[in-house]
PDB file of N, CA and C in Angstrom:
ATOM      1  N   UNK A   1     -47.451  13.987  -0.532  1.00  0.00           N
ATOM      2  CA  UNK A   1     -47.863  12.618  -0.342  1.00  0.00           C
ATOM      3  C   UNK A   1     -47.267  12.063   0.941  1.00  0.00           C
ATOM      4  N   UNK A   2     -47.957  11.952   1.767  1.00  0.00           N
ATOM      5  CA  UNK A   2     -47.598  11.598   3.013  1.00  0.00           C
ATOM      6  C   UNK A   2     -47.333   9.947   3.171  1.00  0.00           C
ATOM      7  N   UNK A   3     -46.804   9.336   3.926  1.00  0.00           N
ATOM      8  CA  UNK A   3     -46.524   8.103   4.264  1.00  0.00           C
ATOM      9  C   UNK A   3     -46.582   7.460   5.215  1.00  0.00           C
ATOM     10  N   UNK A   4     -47.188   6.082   5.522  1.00  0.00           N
ATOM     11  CA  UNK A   4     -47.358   5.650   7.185  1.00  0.00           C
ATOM     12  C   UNK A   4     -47.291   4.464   6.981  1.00  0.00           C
ATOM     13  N   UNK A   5     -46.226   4.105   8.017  1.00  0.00           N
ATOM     14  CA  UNK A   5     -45.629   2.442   8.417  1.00  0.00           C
ATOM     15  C   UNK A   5     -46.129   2.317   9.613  1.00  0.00           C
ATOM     16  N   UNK A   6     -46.558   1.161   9.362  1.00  0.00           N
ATOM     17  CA  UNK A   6     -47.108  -0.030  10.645  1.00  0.00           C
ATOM     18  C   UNK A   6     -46.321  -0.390  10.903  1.00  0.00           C
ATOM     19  N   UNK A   7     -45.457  -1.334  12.059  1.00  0.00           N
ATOM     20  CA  UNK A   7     -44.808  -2.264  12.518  1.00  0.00           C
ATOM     21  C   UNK A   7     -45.363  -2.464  13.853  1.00  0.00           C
ATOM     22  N   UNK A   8     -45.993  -4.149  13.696  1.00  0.00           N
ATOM     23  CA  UNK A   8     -46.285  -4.696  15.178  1.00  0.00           C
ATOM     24  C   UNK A   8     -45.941  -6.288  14.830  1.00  0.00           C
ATOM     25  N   UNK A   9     -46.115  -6.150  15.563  1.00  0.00           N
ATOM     26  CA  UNK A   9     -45.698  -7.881  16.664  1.00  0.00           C
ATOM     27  C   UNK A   9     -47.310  -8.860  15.584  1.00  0.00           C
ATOM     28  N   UNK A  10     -46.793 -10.008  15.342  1.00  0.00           N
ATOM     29  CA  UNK A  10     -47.695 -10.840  15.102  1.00  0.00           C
ATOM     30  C   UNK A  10     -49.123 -11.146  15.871  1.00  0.00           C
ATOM     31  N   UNK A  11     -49.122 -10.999  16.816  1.00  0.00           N
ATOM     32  CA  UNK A  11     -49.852 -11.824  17.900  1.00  0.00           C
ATOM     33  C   UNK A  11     -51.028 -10.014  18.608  1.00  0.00           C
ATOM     34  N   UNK A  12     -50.678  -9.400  17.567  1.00  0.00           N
ATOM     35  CA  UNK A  12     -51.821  -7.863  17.977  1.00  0.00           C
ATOM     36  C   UNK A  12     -52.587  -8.134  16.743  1.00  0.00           C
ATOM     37  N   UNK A  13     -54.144  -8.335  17.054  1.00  0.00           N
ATOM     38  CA  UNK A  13     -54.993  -8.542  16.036  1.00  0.00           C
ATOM     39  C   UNK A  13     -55.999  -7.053  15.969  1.00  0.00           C
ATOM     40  N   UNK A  14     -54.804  -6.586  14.971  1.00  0.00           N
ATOM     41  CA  UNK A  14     -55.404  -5.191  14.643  1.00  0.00           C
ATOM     42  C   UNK A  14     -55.786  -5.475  13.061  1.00  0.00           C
ATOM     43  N   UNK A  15     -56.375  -5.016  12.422  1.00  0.00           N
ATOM     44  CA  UNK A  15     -56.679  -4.495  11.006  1.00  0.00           C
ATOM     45  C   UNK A  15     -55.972  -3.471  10.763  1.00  0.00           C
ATOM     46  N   UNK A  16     -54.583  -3.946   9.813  1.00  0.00           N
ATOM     47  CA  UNK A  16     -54.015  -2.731   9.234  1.00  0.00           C
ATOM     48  C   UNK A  16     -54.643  -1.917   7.970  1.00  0.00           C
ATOM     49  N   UNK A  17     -54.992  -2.842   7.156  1.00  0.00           N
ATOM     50  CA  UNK A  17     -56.015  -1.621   6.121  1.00  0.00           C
ATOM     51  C   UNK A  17     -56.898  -0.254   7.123  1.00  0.00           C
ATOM     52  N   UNK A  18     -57.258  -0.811   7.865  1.00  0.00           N
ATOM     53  CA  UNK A  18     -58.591  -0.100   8.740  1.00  0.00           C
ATOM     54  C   UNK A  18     -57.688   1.238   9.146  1.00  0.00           C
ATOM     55  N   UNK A  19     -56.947   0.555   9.637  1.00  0.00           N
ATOM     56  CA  UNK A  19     -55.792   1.633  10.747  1.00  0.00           C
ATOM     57  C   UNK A  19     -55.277   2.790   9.514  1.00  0.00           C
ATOM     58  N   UNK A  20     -54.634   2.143   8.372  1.00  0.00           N
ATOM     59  CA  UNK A  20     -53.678   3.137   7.631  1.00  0.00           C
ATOM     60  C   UNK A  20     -55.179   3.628   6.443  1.00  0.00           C
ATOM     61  N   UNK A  21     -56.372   3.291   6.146  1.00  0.00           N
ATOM     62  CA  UNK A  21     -57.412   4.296   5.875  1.00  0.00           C
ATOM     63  C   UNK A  21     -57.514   5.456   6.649  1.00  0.00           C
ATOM     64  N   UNK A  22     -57.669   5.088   7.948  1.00  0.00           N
ATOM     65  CA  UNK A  22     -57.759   5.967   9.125  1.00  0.00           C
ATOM     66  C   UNK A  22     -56.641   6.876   8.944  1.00  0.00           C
ATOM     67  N   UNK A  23     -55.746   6.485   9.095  1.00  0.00           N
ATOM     68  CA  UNK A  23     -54.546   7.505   9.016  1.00  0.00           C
ATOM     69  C   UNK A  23     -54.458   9.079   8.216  1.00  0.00           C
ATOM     70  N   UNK A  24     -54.892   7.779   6.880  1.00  0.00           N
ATOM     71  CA  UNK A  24     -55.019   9.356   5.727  1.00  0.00           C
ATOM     72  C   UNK A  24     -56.366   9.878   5.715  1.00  0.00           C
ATOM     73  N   UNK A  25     -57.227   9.623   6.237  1.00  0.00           N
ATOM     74  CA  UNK A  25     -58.466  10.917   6.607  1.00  0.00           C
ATOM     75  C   UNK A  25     -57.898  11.938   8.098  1.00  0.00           C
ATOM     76  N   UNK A  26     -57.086  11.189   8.774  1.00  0.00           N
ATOM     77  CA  UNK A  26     -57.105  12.047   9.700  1.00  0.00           C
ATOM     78  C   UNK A  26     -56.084  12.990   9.646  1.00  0.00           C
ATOM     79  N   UNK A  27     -55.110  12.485   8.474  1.00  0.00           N
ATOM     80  CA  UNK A  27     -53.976  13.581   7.587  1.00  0.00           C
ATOM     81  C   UNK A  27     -54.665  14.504   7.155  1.00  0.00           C
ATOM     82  N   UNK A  28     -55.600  14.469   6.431  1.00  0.00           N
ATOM     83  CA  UNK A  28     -56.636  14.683   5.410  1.00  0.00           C
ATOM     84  C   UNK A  28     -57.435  15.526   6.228  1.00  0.00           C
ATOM     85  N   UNK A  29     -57.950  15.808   7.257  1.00  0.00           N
ATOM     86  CA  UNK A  29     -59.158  16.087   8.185  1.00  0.00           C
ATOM     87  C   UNK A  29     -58.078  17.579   9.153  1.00  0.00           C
ATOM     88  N   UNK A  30     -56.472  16.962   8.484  1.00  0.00           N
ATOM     89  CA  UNK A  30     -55.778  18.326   9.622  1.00  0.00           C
ATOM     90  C   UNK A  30     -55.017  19.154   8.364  1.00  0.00           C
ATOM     91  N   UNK A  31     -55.023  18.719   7.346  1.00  0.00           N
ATOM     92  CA  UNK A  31     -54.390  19.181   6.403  1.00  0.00           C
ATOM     93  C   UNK A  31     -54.696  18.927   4.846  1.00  0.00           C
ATOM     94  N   UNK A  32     -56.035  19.403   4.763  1.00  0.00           N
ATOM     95  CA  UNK A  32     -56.759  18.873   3.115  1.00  0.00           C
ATOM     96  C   UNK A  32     -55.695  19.148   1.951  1.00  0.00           C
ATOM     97  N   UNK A  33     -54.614  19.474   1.601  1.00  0.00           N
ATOM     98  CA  UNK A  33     -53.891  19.040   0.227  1.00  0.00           C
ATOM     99  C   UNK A  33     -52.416  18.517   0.866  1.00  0.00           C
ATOM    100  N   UNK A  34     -52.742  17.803   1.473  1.00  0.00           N
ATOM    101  CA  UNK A  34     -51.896  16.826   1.459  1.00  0.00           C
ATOM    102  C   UNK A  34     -51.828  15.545   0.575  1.00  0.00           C
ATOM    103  N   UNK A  35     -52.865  14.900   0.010  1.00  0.00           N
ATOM    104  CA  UNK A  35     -52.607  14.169  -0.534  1.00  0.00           C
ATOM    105  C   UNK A  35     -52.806  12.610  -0.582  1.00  0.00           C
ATOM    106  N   UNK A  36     -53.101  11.960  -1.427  1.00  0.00           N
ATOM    107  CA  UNK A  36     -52.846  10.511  -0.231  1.00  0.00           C
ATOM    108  C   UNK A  36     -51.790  10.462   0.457  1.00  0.00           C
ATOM    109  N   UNK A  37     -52.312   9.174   0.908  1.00  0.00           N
ATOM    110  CA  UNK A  37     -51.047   8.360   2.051  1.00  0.00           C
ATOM    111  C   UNK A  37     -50.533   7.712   1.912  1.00  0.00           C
ATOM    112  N   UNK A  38     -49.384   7.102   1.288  1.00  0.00           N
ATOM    113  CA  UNK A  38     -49.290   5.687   0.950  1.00  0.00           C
ATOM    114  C   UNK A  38     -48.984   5.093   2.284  1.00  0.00           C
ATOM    115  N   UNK A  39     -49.647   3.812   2.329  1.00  0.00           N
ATOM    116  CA  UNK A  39     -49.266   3.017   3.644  1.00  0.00           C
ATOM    117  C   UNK A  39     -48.888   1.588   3.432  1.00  0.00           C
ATOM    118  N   UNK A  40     -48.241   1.011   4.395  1.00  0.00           N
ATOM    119  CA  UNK A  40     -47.329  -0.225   4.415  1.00  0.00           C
ATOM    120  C   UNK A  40     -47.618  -1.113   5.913  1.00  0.00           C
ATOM    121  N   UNK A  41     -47.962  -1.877   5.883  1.00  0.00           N
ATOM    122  CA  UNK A  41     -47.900  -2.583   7.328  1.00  0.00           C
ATOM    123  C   UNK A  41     -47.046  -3.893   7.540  1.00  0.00           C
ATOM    124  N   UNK A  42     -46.199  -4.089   8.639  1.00  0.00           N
ATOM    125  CA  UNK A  42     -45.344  -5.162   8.238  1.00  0.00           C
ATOM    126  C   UNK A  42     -45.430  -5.988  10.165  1.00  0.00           C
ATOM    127  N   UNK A  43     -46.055  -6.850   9.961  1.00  0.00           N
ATOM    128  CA  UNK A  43     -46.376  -8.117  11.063  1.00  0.00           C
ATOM    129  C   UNK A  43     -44.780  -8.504  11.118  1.00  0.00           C
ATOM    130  N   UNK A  44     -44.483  -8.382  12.875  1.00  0.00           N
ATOM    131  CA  UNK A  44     -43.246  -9.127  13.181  1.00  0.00           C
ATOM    132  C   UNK A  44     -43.572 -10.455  13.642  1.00  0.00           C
ATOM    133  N   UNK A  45     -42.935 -11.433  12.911  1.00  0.00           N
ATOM    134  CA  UNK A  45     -43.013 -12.792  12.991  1.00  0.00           C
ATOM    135  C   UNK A  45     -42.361 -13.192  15.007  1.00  0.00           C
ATOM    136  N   UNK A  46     -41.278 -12.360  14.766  1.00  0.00           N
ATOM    137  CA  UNK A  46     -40.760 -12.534  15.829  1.00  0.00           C
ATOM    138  C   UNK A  46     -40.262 -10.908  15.919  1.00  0.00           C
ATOM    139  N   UNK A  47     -40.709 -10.914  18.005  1.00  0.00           N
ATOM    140  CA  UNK A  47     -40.729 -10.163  18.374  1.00  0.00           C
ATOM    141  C   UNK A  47     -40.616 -10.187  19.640  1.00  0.00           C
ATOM    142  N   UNK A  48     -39.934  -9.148  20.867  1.00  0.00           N
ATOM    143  CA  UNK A  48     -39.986  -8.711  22.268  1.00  0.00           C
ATOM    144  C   UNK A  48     -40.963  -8.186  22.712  1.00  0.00           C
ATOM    145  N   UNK A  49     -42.478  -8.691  23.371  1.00  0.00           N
ATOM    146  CA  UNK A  49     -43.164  -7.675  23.689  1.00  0.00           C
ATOM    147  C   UNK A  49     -44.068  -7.217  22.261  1.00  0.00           C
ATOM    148  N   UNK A  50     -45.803  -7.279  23.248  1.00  0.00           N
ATOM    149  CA  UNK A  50     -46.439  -6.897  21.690  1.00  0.00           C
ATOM    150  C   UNK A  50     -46.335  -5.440  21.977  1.00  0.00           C
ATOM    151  N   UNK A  51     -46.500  -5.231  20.586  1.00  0.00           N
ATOM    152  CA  UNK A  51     -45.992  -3.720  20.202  1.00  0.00           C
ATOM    153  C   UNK A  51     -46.835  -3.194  18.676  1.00  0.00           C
ATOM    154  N   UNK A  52     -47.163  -1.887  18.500  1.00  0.00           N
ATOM    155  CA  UNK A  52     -47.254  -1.259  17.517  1.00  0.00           C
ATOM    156  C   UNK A  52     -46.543   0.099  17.839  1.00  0.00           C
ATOM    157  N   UNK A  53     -46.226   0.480  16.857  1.00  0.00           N
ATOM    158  CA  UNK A  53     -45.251   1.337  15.720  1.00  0.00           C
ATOM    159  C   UNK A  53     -45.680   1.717  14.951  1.00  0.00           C
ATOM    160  N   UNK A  54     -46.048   2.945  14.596  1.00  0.00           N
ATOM    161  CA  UNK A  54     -46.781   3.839  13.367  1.00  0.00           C
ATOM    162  C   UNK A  54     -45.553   5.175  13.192  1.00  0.00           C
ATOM    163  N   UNK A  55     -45.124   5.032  12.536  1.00  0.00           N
ATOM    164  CA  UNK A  55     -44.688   5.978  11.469  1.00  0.00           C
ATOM    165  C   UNK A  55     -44.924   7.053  10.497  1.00  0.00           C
ATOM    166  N   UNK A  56     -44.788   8.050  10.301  1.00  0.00           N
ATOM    167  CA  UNK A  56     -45.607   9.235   9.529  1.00  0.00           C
ATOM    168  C   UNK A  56     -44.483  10.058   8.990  1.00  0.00           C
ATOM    169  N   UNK A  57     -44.550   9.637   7.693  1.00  0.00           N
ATOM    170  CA  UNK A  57     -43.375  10.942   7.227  1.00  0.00           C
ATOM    171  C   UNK A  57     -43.829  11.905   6.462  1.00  0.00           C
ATOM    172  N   UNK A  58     -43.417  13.357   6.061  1.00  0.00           N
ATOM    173  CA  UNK A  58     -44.215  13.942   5.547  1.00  0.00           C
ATOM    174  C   UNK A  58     -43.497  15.407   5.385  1.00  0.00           C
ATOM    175  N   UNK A  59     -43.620  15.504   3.849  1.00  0.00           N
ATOM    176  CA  UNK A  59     -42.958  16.627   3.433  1.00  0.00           C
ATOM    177  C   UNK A  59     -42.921  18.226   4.005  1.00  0.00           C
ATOM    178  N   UNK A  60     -41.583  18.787   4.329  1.00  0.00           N
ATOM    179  CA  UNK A  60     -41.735  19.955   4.924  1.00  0.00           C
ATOM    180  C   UNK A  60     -42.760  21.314   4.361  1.00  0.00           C
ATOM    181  N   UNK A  61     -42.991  21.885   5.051  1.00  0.00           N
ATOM    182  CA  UNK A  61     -43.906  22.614   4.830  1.00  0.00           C
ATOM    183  C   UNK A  61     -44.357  24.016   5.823  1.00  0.00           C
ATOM    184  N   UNK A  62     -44.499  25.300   4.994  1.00  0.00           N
ATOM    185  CA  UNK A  62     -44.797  26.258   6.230  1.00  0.00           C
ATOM    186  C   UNK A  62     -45.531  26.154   6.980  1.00  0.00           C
ATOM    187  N   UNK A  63     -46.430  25.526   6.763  1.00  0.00           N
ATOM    188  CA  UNK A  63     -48.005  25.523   7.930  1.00  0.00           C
ATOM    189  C   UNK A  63     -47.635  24.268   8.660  1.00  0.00           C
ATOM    190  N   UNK A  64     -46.730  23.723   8.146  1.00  0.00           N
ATOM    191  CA  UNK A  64     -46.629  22.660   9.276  1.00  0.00           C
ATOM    192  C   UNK A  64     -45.654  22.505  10.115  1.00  0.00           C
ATOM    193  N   UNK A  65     -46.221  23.243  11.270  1.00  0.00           N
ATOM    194  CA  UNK A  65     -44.953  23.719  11.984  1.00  0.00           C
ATOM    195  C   UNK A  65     -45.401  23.107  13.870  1.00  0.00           C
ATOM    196  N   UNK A  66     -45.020  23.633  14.798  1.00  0.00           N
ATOM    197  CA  UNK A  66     -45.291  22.336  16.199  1.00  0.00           C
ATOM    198  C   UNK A  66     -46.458  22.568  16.777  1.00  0.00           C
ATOM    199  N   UNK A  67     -47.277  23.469  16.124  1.00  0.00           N
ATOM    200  CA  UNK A  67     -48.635  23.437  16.588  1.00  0.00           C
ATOM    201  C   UNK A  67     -49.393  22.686  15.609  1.00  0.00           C
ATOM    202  N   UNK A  68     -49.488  22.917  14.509  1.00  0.00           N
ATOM    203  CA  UNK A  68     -49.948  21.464  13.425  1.00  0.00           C
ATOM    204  C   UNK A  68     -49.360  20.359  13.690  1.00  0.00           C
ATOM    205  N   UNK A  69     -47.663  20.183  13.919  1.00  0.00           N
ATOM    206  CA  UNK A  69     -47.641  18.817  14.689  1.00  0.00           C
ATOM    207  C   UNK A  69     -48.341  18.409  15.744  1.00  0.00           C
ATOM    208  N   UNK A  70     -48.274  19.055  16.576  1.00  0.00           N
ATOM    209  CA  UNK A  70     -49.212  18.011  17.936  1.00  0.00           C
ATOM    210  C   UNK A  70     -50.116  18.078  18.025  1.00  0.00           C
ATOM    211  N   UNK A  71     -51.257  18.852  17.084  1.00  0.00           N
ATOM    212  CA  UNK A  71     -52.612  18.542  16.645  1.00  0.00           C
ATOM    213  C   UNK A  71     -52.425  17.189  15.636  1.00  0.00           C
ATOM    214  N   UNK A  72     -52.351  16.593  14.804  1.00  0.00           N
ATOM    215  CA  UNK A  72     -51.489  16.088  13.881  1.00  0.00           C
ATOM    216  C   UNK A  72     -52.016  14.741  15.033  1.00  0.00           C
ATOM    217  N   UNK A  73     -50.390  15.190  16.106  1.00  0.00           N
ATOM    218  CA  UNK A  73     -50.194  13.399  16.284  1.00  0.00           C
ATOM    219  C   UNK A  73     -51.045  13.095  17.488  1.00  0.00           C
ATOM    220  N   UNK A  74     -52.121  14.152  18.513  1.00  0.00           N
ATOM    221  CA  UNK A  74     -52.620  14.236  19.248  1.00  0.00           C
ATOM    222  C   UNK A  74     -54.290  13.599  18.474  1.00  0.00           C
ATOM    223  N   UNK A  75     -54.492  14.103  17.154  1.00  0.00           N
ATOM    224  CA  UNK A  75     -55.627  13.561  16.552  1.00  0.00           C
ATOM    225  C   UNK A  75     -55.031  11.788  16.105  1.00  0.00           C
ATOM    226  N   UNK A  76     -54.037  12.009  15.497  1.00  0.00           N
ATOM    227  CA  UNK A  76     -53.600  10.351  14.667  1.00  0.00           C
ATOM    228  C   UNK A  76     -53.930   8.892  16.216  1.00  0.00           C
ATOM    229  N   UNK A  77     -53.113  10.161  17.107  1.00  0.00           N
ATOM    230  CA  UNK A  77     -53.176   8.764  18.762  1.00  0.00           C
ATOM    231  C   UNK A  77     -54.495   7.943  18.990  1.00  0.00           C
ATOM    232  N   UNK A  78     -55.539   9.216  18.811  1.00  0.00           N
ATOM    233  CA  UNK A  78     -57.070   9.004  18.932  1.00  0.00           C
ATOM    234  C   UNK A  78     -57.315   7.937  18.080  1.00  0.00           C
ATOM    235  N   UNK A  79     -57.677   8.545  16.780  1.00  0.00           N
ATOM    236  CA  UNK A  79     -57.666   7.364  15.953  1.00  0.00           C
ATOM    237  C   UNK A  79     -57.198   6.036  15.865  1.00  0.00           C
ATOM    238  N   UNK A  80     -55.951   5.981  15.937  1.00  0.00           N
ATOM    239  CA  UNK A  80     -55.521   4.691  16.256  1.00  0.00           C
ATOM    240  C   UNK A  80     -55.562   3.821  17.380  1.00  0.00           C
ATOM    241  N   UNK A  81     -55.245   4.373  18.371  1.00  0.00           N
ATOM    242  CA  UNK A  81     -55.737   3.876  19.664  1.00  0.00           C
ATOM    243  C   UNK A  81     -56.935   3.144  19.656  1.00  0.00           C
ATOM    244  N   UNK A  82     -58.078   3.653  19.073  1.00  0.00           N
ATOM    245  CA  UNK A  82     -59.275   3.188  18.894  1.00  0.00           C
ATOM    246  C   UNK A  82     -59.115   2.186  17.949  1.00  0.00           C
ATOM    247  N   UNK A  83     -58.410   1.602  17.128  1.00  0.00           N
ATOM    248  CA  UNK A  83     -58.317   0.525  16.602  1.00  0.00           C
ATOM    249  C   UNK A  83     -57.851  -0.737  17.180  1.00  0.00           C
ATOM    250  N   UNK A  84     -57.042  -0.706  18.585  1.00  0.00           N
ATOM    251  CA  UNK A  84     -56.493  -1.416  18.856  1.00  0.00           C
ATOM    252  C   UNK A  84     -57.448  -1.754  20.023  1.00  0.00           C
ATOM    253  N   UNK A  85     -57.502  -3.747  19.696  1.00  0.00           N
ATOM    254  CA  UNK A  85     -58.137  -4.521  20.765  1.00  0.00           C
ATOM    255  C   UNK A  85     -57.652  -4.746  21.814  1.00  0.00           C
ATOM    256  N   UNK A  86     -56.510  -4.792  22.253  1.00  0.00           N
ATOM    257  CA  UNK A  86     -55.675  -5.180  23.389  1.00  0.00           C
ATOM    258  C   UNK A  86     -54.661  -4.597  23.730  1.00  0.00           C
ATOM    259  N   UNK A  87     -54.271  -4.942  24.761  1.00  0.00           N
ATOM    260  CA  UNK A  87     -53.046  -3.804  25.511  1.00  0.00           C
ATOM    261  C   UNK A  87     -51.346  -4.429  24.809  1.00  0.00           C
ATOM    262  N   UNK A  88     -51.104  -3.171  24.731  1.00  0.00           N
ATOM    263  CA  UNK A  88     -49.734  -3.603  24.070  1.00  0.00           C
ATOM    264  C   UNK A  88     -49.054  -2.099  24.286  1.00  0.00           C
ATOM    265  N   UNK A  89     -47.751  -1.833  23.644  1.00  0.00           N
ATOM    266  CA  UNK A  89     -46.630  -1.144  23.781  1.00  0.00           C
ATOM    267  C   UNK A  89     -47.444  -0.315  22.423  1.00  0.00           C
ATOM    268  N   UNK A  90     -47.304   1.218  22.618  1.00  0.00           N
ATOM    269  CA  UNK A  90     -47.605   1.700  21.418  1.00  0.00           C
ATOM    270  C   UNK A  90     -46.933   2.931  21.210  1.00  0.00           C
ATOM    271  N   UNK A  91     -46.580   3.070  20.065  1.00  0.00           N
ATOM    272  CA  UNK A  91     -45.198   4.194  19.636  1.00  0.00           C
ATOM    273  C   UNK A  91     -45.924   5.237  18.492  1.00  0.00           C
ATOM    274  N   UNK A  92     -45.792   6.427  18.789  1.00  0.00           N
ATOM    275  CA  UNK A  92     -45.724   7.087  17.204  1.00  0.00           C
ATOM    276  C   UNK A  92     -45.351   8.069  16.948  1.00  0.00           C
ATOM    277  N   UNK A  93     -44.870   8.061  15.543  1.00  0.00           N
ATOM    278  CA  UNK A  93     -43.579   8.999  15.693  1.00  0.00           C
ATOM    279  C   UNK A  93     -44.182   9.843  13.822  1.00  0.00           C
ATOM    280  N   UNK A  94     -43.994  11.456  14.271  1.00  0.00           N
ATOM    281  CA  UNK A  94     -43.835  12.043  12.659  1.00  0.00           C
ATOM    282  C   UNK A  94     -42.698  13.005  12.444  1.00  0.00           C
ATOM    283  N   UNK A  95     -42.281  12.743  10.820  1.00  0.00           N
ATOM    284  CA  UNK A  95     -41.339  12.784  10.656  1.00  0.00           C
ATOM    285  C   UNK A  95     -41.407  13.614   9.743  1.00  0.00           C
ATOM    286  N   UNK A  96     -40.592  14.799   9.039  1.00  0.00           N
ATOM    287  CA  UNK A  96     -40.422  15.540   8.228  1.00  0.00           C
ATOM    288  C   UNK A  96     -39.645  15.484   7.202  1.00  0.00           C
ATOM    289  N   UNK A  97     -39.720  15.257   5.479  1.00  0.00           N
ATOM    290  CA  UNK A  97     -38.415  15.101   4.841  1.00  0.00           C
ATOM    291  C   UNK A  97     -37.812  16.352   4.574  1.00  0.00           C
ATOM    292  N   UNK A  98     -36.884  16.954   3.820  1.00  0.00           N
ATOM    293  CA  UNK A  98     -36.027  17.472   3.211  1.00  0.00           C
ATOM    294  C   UNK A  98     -36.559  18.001   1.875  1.00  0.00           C
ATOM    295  N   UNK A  99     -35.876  18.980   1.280  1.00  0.00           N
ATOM    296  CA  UNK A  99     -36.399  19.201  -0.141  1.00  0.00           C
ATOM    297  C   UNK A  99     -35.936  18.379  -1.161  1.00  0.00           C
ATOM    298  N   UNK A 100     -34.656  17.616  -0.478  1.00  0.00           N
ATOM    299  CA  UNK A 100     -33.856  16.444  -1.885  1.00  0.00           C
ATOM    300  C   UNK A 100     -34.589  15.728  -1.119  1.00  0.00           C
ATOM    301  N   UNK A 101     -35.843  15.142  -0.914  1.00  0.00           N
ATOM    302  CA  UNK A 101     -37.107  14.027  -1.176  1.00  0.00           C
ATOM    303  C   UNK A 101     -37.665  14.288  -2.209  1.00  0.00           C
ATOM    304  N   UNK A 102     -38.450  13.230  -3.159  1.00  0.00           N
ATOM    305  CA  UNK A 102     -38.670  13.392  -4.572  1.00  0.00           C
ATOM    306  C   UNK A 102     -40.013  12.597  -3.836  1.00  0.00           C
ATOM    307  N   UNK A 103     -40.663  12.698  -3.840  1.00  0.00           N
ATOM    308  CA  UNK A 103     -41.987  11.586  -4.126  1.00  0.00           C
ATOM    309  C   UNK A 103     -43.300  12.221  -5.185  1.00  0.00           C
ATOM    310  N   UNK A 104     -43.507  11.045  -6.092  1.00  0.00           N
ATOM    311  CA  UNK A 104     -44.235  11.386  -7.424  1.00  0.00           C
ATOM    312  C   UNK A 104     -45.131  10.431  -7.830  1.00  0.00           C
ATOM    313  N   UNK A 105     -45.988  10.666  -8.535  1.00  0.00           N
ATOM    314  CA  UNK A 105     -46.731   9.176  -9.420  1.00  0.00           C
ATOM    315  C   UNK A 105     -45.845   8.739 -10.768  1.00  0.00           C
ATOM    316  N   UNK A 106     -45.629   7.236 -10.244  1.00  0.00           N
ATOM    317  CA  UNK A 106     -44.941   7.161 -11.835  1.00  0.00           C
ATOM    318  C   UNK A 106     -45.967   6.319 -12.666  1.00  0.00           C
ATOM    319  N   UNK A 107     -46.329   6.277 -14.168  1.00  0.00           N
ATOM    320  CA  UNK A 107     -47.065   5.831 -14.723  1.00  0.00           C
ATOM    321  C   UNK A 107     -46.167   5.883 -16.345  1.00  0.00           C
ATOM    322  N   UNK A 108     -45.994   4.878 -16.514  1.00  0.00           N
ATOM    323  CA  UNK A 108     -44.871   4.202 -17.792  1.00  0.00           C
ATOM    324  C   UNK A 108     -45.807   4.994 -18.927  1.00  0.00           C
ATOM    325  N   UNK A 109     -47.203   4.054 -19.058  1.00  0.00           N
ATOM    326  CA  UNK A 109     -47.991   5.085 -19.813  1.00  0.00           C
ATOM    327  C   UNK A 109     -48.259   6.452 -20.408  1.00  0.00           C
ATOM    328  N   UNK A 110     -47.684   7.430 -19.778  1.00  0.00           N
ATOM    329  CA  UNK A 110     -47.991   8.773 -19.842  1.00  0.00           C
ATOM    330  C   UNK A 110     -46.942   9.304 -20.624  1.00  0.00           C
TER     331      UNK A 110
END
């Protein structure tokens, strides 16, 4: 289950739903059992400079090694890039966890 944080500046009128859909097809499009995505977007009220920040973390794995990375973040740039209306500062970064990462569905129900 992969993961992707937004962080931009208030004043960039992007669509984060749009952007972090995008995200997990294009996870999805380089690596079909991966999984969803969960995604998070968080508007800086206050800020230096408009800016976006995308984030990607994502469990270690044999096939995913620095040629699946920079296909990976060379496809994610595309994508996103294309979401964005205006010129601003743009960052993105993926990240790999550890095997003591736990991520699961919890459902009280079951």
């Amino acid at each position: 289950m992969p993961h992707a944080e937004i962080k931009y500046s208030e004043d960039l009128m992007i669509d984060a739903p749009v952007i972090l859909a995008e995200i997990e097809q294009v996870i999805l499009r380089n690596d079909d059992g991966s999984g969803e995505c969960k995604g998070r977007a968080y508007p800086a009220l206050q800020y230096h400079h408009t800016h976006l920040l995308v984030s990607i973390s994502m469990l270690t794995k044999a096939h995913r090694d620095a040629a699946f990375t920079q296909k990976l973040m060379a496809d994610l740039e595309t994508a996103i890039r294309a979401q964005i209306p205006q010129k601003c500062f743009f960052s993105l970064g993926i990240t790999y966890t550890t095997e003591s990462y736990l991520t699961t569905e919890h459902d009280p129900k079951v």
